[in-house]
C-alpha atoms as a PDB file:
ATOM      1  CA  UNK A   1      -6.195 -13.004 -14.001  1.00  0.00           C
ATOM      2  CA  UNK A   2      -2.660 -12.869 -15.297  1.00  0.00           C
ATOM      3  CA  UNK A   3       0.583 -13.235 -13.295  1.00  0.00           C
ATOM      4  CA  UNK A   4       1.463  -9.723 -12.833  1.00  0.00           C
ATOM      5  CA  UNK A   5       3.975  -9.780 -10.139  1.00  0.00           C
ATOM      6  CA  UNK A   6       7.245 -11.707 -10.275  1.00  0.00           C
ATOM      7  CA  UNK A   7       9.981 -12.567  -7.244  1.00  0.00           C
ATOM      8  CA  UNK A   8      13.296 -13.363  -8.498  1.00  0.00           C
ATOM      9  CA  UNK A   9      17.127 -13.942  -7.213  1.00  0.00           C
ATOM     10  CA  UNK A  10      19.959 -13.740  -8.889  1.00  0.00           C
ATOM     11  CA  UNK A  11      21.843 -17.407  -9.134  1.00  0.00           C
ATOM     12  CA  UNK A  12      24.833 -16.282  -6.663  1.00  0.00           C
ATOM     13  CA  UNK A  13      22.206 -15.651  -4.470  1.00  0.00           C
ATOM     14  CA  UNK A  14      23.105 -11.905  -3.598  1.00  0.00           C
ATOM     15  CA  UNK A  15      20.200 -10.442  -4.562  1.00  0.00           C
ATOM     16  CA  UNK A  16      16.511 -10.469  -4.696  1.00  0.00           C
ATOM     17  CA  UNK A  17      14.321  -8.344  -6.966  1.00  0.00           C
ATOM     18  CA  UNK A  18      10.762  -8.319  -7.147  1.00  0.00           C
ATOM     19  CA  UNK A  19       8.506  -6.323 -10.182  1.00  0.00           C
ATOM     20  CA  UNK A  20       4.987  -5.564 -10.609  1.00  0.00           C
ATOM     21  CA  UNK A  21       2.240  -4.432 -13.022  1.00  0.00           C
ATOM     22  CA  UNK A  22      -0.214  -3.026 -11.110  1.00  0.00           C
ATOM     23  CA  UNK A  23      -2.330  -1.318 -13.873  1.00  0.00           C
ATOM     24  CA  UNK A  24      -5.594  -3.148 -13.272  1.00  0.00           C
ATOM     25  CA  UNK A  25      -5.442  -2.897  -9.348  1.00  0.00           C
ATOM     26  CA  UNK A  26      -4.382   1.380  -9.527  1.00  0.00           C
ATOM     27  CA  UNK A  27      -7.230   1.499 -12.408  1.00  0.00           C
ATOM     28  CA  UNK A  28     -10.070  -0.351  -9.695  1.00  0.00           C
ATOM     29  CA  UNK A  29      -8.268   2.507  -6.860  1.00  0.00           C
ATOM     30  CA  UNK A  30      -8.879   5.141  -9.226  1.00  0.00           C
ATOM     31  CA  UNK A  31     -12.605   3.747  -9.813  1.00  0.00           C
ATOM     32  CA  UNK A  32     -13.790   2.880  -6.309  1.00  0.00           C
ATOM     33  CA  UNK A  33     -12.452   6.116  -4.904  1.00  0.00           C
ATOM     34  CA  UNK A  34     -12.856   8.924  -7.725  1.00  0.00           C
ATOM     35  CA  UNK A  35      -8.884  10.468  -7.371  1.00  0.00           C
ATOM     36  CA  UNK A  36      -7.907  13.356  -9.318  1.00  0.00           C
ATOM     37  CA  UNK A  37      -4.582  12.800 -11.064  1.00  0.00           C
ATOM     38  CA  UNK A  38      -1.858  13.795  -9.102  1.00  0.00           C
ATOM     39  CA  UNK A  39      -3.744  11.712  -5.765  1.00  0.00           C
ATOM     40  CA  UNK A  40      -3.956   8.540  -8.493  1.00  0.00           C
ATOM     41  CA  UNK A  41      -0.617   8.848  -8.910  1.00  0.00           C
ATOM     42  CA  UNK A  42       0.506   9.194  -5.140  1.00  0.00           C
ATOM     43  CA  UNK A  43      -1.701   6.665  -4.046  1.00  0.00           C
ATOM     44  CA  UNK A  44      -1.116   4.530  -6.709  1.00  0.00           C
ATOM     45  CA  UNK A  45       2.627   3.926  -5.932  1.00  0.00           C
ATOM     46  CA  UNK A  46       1.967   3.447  -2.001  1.00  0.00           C
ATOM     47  CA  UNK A  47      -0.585   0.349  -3.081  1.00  0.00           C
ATOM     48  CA  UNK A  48       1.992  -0.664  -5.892  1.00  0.00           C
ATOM     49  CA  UNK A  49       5.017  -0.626  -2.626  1.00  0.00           C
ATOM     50  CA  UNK A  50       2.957  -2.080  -0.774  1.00  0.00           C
ATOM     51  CA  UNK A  51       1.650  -5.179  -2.827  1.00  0.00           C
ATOM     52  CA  UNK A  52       5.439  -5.763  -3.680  1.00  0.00           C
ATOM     53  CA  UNK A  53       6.106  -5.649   0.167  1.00  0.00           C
ATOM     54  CA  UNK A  54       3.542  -8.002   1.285  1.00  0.00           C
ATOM     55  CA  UNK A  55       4.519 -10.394  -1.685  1.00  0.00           C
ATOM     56  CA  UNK A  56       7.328 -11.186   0.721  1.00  0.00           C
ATOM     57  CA  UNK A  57       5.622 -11.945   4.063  1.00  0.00           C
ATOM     58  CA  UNK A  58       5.456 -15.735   4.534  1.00  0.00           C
ATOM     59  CA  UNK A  59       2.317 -16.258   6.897  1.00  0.00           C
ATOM     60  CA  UNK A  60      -0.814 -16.864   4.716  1.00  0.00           C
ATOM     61  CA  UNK A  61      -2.589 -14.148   7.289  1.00  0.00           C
ATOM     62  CA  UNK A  62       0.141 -11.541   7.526  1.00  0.00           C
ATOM     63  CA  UNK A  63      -0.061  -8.300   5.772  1.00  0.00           C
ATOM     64  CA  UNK A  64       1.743  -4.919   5.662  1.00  0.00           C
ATOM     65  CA  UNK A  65       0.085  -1.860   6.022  1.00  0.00           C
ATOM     66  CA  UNK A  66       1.707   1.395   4.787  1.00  0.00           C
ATOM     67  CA  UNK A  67       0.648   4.833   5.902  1.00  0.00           C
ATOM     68  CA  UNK A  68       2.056   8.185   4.858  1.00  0.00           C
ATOM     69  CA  UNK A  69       1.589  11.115   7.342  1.00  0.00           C
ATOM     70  CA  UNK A  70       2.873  14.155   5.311  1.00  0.00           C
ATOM     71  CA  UNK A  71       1.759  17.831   5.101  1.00  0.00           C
ATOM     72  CA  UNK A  72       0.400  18.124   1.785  1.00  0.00           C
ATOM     73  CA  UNK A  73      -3.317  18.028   1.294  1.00  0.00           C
ATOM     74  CA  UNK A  74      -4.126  14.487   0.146  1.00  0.00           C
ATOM     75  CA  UNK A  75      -2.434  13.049   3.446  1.00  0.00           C
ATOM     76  CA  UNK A  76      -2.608  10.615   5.097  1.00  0.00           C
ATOM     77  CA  UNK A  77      -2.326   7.802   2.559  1.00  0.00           C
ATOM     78  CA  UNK A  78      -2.584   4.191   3.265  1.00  0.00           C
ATOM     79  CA  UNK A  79      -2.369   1.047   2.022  1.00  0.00           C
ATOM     80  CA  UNK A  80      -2.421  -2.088   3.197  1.00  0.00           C
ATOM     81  CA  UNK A  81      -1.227  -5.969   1.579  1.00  0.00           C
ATOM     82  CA  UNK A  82      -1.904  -9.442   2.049  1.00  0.00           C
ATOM     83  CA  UNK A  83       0.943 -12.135   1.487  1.00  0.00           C
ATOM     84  CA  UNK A  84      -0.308 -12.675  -1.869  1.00  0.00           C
ATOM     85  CA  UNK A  85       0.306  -9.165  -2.782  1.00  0.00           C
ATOM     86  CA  UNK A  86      -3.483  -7.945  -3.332  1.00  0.00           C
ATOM     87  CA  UNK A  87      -3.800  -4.793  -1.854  1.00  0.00           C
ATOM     88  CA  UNK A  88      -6.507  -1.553  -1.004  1.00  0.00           C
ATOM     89  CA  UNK A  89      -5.804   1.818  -0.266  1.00  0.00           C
ATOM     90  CA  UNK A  90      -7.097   5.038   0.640  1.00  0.00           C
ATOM     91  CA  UNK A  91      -6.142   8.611   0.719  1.00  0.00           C
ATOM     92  CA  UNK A  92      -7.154  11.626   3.090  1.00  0.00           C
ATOM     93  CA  UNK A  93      -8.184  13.719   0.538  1.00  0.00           C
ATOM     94  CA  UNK A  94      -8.860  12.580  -3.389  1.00  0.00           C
ATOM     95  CA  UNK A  95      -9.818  15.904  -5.164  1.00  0.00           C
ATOM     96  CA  UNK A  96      -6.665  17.564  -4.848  1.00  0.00           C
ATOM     97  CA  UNK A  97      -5.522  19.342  -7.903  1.00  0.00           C
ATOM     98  CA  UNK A  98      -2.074  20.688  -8.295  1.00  0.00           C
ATOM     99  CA  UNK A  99      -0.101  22.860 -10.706  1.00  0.00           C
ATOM    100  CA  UNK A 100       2.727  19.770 -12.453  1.00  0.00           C
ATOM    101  CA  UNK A 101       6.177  20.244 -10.736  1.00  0.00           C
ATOM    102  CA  UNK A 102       9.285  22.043 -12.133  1.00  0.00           C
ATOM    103  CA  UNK A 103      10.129  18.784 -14.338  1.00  0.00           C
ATOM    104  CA  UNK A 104       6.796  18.904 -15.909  1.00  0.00           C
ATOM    105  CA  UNK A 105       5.174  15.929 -13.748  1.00  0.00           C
ATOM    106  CA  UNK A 106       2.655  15.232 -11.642  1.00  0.00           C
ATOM    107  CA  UNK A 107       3.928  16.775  -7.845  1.00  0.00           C
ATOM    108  CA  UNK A 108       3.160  13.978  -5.936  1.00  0.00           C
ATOM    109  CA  UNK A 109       5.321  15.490  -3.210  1.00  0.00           C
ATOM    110  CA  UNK A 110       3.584  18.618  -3.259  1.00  0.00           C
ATOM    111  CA  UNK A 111       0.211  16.410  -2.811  1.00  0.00           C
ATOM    112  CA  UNK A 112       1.780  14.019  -0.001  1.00  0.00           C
ATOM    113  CA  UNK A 113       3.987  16.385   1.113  1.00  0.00           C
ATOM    114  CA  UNK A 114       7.949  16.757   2.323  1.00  0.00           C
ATOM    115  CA  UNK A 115       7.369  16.722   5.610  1.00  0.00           C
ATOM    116  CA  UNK A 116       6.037  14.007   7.558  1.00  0.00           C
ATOM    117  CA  UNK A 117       6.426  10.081   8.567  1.00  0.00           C
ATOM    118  CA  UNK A 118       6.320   7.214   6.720  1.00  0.00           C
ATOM    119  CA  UNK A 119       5.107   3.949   9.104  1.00  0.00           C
ATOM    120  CA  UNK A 120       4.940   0.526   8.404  1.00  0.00           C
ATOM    121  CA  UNK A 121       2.914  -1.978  10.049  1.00  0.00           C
ATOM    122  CA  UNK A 122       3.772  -5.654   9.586  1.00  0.00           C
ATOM    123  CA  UNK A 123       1.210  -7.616  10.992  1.00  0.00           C
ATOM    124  CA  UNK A 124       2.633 -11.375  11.359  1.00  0.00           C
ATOM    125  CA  UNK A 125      -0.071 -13.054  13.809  1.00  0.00           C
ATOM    126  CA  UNK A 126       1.878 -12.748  16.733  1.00  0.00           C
ATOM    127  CA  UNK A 127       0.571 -10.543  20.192  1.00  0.00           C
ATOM    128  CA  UNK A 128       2.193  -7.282  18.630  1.00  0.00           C
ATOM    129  CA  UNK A 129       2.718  -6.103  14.863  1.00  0.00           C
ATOM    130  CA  UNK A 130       5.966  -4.973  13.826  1.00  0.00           C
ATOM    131  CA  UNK A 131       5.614  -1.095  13.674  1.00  0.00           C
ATOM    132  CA  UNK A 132       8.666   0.790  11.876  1.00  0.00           C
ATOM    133  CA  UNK A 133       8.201   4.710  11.033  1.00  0.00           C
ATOM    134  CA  UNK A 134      11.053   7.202   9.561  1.00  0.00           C
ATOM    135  CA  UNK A 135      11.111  10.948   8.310  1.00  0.00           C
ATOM    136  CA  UNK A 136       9.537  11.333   4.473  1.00  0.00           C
ATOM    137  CA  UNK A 137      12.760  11.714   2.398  1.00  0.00           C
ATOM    138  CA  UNK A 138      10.606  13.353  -0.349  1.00  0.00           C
ATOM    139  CA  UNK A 139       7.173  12.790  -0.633  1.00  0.00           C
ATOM    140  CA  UNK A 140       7.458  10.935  -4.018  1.00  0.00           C
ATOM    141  CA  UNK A 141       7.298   7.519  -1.909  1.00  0.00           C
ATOM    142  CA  UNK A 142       9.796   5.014  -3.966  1.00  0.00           C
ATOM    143  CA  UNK A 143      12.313   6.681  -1.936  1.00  0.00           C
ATOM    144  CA  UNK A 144      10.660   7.240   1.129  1.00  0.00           C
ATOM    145  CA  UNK A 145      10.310   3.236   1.184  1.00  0.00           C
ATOM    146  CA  UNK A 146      14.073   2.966   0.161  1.00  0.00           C
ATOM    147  CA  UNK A 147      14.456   4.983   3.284  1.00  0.00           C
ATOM    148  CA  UNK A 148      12.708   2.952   5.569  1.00  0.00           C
ATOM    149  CA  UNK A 149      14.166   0.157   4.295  1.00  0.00           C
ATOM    150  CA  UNK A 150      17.879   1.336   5.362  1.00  0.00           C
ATOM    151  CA  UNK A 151      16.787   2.923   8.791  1.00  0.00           C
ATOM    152  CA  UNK A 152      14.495   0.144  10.278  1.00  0.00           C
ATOM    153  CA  UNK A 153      15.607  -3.071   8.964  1.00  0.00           C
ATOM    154  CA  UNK A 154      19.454  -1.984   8.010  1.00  0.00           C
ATOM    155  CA  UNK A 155      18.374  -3.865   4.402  1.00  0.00           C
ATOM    156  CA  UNK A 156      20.053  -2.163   1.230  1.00  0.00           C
ATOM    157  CA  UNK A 157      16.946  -1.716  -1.285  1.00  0.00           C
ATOM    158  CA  UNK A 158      16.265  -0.243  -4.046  1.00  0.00           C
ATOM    159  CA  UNK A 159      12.605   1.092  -5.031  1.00  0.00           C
ATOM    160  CA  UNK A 160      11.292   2.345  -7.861  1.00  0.00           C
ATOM    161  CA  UNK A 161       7.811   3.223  -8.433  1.00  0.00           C
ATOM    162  CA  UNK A 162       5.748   4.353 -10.938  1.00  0.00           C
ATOM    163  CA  UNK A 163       1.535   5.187 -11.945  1.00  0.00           C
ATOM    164  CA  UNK A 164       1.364   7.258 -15.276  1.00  0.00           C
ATOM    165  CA  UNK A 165      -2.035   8.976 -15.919  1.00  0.00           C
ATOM    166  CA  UNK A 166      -3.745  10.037 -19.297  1.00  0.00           C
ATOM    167  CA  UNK A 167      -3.467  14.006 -19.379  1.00  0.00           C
ATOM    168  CA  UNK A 168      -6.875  14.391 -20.701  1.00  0.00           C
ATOM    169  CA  UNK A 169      -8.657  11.776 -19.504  1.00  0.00           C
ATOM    170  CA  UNK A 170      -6.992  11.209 -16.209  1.00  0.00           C
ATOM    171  CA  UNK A 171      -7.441   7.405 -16.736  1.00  0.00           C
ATOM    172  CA  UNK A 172      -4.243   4.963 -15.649  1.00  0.00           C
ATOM    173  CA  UNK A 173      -2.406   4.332 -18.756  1.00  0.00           C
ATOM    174  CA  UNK A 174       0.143   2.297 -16.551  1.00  0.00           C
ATOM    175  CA  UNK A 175       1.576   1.398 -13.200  1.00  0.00           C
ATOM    176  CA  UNK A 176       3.816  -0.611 -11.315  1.00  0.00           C
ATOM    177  CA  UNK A 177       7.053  -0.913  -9.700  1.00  0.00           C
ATOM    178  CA  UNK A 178      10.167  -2.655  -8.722  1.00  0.00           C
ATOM    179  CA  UNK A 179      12.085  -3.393  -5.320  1.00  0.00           C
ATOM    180  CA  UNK A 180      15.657  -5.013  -5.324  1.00  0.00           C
ATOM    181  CA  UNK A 181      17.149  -6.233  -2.251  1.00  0.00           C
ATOM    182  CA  UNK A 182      20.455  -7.375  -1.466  1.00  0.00           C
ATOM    183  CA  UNK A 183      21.041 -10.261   0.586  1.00  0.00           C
ATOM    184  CA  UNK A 184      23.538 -10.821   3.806  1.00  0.00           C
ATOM    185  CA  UNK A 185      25.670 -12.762   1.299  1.00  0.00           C
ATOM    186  CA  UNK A 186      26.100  -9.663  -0.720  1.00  0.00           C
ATOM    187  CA  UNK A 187      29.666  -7.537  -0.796  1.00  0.00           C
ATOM    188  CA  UNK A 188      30.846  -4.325  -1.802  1.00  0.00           C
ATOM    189  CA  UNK A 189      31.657  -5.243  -5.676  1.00  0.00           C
ATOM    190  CA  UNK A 190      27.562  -6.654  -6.090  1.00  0.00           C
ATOM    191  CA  UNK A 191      26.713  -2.991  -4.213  1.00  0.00           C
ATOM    192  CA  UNK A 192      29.136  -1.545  -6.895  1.00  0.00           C
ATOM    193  CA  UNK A 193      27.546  -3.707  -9.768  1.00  0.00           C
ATOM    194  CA  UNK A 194      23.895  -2.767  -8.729  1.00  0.00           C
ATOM    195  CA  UNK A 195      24.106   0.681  -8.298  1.00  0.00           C
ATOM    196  CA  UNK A 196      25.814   0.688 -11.978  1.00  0.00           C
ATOM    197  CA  UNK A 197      22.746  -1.045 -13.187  1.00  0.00           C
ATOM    198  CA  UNK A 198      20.076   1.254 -11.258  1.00  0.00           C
ATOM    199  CA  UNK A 199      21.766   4.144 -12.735  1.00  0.00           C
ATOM    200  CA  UNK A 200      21.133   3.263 -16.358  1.00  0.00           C
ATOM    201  CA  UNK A 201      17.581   1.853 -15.807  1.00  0.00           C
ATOM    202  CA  UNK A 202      14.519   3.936 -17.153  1.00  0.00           C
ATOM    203  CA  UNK A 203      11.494   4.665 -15.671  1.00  0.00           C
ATOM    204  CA  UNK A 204       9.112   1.795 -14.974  1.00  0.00           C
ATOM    205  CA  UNK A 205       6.174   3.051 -16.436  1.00  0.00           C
ATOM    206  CA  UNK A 206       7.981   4.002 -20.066  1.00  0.00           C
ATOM    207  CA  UNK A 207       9.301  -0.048 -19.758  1.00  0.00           C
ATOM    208  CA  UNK A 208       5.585  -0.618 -19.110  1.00  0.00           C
ATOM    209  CA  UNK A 209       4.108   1.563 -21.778  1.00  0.00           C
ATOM    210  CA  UNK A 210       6.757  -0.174 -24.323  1.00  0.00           C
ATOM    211  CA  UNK A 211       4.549  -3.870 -23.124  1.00  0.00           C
ATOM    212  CA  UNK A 212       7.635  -4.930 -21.004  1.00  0.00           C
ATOM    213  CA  UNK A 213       6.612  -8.037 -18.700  1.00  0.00           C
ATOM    214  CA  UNK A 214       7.521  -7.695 -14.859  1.00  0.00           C
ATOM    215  CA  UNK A 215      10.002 -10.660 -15.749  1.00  0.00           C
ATOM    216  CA  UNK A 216      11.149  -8.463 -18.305  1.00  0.00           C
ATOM    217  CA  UNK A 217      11.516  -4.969 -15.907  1.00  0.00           C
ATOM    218  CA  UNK A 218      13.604  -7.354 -13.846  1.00  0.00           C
ATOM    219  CA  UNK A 219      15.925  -7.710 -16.493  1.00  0.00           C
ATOM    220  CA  UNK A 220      16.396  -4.861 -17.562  1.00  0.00           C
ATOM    221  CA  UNK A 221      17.031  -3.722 -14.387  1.00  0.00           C
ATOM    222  CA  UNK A 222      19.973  -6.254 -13.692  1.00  0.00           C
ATOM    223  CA  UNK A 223      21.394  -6.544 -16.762  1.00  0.00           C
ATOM    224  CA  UNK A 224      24.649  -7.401 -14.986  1.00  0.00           C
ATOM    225  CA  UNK A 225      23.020 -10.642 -12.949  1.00  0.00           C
ATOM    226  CA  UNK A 226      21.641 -14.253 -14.216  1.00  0.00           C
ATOM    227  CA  UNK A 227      18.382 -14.059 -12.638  1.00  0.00           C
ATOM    228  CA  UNK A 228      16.011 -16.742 -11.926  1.00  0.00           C
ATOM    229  CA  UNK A 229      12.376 -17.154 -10.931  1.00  0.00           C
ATOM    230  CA  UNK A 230      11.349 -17.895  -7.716  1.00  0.00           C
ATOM    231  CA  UNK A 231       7.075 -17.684  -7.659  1.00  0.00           C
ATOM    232  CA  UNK A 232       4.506 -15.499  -9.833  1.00  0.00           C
ATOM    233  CA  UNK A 233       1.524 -14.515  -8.816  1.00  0.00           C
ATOM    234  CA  UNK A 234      -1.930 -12.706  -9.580  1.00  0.00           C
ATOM    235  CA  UNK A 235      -2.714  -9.733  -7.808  1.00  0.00           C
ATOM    236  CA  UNK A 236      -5.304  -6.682  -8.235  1.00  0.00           C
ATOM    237  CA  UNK A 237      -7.351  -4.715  -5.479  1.00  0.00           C
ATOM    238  CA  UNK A 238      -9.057  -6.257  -2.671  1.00  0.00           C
ATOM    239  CA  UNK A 239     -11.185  -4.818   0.165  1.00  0.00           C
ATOM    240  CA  UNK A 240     -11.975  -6.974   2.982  1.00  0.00           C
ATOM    241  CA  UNK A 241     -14.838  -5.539   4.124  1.00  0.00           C
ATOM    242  CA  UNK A 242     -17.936  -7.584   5.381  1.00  0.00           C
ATOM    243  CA  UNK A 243     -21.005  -6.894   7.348  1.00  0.00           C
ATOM    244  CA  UNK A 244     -20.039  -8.577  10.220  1.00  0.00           C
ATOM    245  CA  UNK A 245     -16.806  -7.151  10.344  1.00  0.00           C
ATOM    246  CA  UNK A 246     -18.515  -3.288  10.147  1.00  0.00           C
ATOM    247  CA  UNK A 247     -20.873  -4.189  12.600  1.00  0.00           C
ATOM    248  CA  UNK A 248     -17.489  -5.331  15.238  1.00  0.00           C
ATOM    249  CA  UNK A 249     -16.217  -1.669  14.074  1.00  0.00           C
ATOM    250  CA  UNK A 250     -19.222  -0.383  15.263  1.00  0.00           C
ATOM    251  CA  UNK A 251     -19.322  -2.733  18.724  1.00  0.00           C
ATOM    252  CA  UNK A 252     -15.419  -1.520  19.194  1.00  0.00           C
ATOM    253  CA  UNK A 253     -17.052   2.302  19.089  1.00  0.00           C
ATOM    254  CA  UNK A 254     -18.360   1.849  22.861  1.00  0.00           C
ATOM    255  CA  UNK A 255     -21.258   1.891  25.004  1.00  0.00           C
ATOM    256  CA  UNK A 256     -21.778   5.848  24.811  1.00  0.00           C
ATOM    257  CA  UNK A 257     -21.711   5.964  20.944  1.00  0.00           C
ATOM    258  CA  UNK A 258     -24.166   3.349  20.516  1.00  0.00           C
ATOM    259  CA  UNK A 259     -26.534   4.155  22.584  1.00  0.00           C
ATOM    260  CA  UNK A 260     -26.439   7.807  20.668  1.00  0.00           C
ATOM    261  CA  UNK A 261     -26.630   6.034  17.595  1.00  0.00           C
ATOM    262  CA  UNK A 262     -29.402   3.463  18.545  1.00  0.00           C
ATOM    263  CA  UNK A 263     -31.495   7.180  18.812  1.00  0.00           C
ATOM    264  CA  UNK A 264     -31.476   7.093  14.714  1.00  0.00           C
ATOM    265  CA  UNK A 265     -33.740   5.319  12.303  1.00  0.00           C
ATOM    266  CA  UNK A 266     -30.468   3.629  10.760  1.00  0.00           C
ATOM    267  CA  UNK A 267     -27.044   3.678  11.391  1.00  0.00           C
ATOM    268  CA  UNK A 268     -25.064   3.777   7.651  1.00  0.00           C
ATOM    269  CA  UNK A 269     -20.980   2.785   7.875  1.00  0.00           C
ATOM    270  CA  UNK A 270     -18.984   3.433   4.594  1.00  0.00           C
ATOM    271  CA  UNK A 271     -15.493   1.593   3.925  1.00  0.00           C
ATOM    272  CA  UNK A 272     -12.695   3.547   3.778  1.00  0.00           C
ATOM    273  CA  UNK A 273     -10.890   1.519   1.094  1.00  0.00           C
ATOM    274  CA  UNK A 274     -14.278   0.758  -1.409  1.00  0.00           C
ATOM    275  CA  UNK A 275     -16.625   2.892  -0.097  1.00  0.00           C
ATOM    276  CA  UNK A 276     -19.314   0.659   0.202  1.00  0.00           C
ATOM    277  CA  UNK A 277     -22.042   1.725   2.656  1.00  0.00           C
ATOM    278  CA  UNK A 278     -23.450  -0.781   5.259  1.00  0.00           C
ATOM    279  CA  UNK A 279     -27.143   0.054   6.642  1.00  0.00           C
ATOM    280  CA  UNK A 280     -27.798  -1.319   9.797  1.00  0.00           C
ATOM    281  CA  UNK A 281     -31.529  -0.753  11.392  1.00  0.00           C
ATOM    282  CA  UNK A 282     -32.633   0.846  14.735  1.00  0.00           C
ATOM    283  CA  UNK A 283     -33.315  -2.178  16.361  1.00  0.00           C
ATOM    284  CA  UNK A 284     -29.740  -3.723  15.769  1.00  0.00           C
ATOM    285  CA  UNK A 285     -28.258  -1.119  16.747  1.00  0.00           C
ATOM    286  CA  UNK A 286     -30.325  -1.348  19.745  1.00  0.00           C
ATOM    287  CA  UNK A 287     -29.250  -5.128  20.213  1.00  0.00           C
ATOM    288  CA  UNK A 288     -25.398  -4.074  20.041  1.00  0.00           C
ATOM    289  CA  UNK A 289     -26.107  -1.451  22.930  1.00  0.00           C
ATOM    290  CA  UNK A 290     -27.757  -4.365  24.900  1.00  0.00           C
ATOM    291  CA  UNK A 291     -24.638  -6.359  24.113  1.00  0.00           C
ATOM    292  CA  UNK A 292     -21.919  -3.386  25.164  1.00  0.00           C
ATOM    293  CA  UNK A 293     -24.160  -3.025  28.271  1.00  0.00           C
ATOM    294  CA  UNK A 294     -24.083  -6.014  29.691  1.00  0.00           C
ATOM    295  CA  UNK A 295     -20.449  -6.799  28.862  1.00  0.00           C
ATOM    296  CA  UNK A 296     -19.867  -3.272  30.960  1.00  0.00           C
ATOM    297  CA  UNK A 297     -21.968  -4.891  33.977  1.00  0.00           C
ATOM    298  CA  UNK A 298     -20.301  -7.810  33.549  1.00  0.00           C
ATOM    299  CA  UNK A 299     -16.895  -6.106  33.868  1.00  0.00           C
ATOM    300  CA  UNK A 300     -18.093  -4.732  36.687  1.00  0.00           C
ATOM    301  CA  UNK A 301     -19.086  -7.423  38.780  1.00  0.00           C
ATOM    302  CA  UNK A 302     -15.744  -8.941  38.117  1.00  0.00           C
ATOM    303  CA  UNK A 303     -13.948  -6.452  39.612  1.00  0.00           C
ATOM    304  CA  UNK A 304     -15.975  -5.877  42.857  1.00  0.00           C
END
């Protein structure tokens, strides 16, 4: 696969700015999951803000998980990120069809809605994640993250985000996205200089569609800094789903539940983010009760 994400910071070291490609990795969401336009779009940013987010957790095993609570009919949408930036996603609702928006785009607002939370989960192998939630500025999600940003971790960011979709054939033509952060080193005149520069910068996905690099994007979106490269990487969708770790979901359901669902022929358990289906037989869903019901006898001797 080819490097399709790029971290870079500026050689004052004010600044960091990270761009993305995420074509392929919106193109396997849009496969896996069947989303009508305006929900490939929505979700497609969230994974493409995500993957740029957990491109900057350090821990091998941390990851980032972004859900958007709003009240337009695709909520919630989620996404979640690995430090290498591969991420999955998945959306409440993926057949929602709505009228374009007053500018002539896809109303990815009117899909996630105006209304609602944004929350973000950073999961860094300690005894609690980080949790962080704040209002929905808009619904159209780069500034929603932007907004989080500023609010929970008091970091000046800029987010821009992108997923453009064939009219027609509602296929992913492009997508990606950029995030600039400035660093504690960073004063009012680099504030000044970078809010000159994100004021002249066009949209990601027309710097995409004209074959722009994410080294490139970066650029072009800092004209006014001498940027240099930090680490590329490769990154596309990835579930992490596994047998064994469906059949600890369906332990983690209870006693109760499995007992009801040891009463069917075969117990079937779909992902969420790649809706594959896992088929697990009568008799181990029998052998899971057994387990749950001696753990709960167990428990109970201990405490008498």
């Amino acid at each position: 696969m080819n490097e399709n994400l790029i971290r870079m910071m500026d050689r004052d070291g004010v600044l960091c700015v990270l761009a993305a490609d995420t074509t392929d990795m919106v193109r396997e969401m849009q496969r896996l999951h069947g989303t009508a336009k305006v929900v490939s779009a929505a979700l497609g940013r969230l994974l493409t803000a995500a993957s740029l987010m957990g491109s900057m957790l350090k821990g091998e095993n941390d990851s980032v998980t972004l859900t958007v609570r709003g009240d337009g009919p695709a909520s919630p949408l989620t996404a979640v990120a690995d430090s290498r930036g591969n991420a999955r996603g998945c959306a409440g609702r993926v057949d929602v069809r709505l009228p374009l928006n007053d500018r002539g785009k896809l109303d990815v607002a009117g899909a996630v809605g105006k209304t609602g939370t944004l929350t973000v989960v950073r999961d860094l192998g300690l005894r609690e994640p980080y949790v962080g939630q704040v209002p929905l500025v808009s619904g159209e999600i780069a500034e929603d993250v932007t907004a989080y940003y500023a609010a929970s971790e008091q970091t000046p960011t800029v987010c821009a985000l992108g997923v453009l979709v064939d009219p027609e054939t509602e296929g992913i033509l492009n997508a990606g996205g950029f995030l600039i952060q400035l660093l504690p080193t960073a004063d009012d005149s680099v504030i000044d200089r970078v809010e000159r520069c994100v004021g002249k910068v066009r949209p990601v996905t027309t710097m995409l569609f004209e074959g722009m690099t994410p080294e490139a994007i970066c650029r072009a979106a800092l004209p006014e800094f001498t940027l240099e490269t930090l680490d590329c990487a490769s990154v596309g969708y990835r579930c992490t789903c596994s047998r064994e770790r469906t059949k600890n979901a369906l332990r983690a359901t209870g006693l109760a539940a499995l007992e009801e669902m040891a009463g069917d022929e075969e117990t079937r358990a779909t992902c969420n983010f790649c809706n594959k289906t896992y088929v697990f037989s009568k008799a181990e869903v029998q052998a899971l009760a057994r387990e749950a019901r001696a753990a709960q006898a167990e428990n109970g001797r201990e405490t008498t």
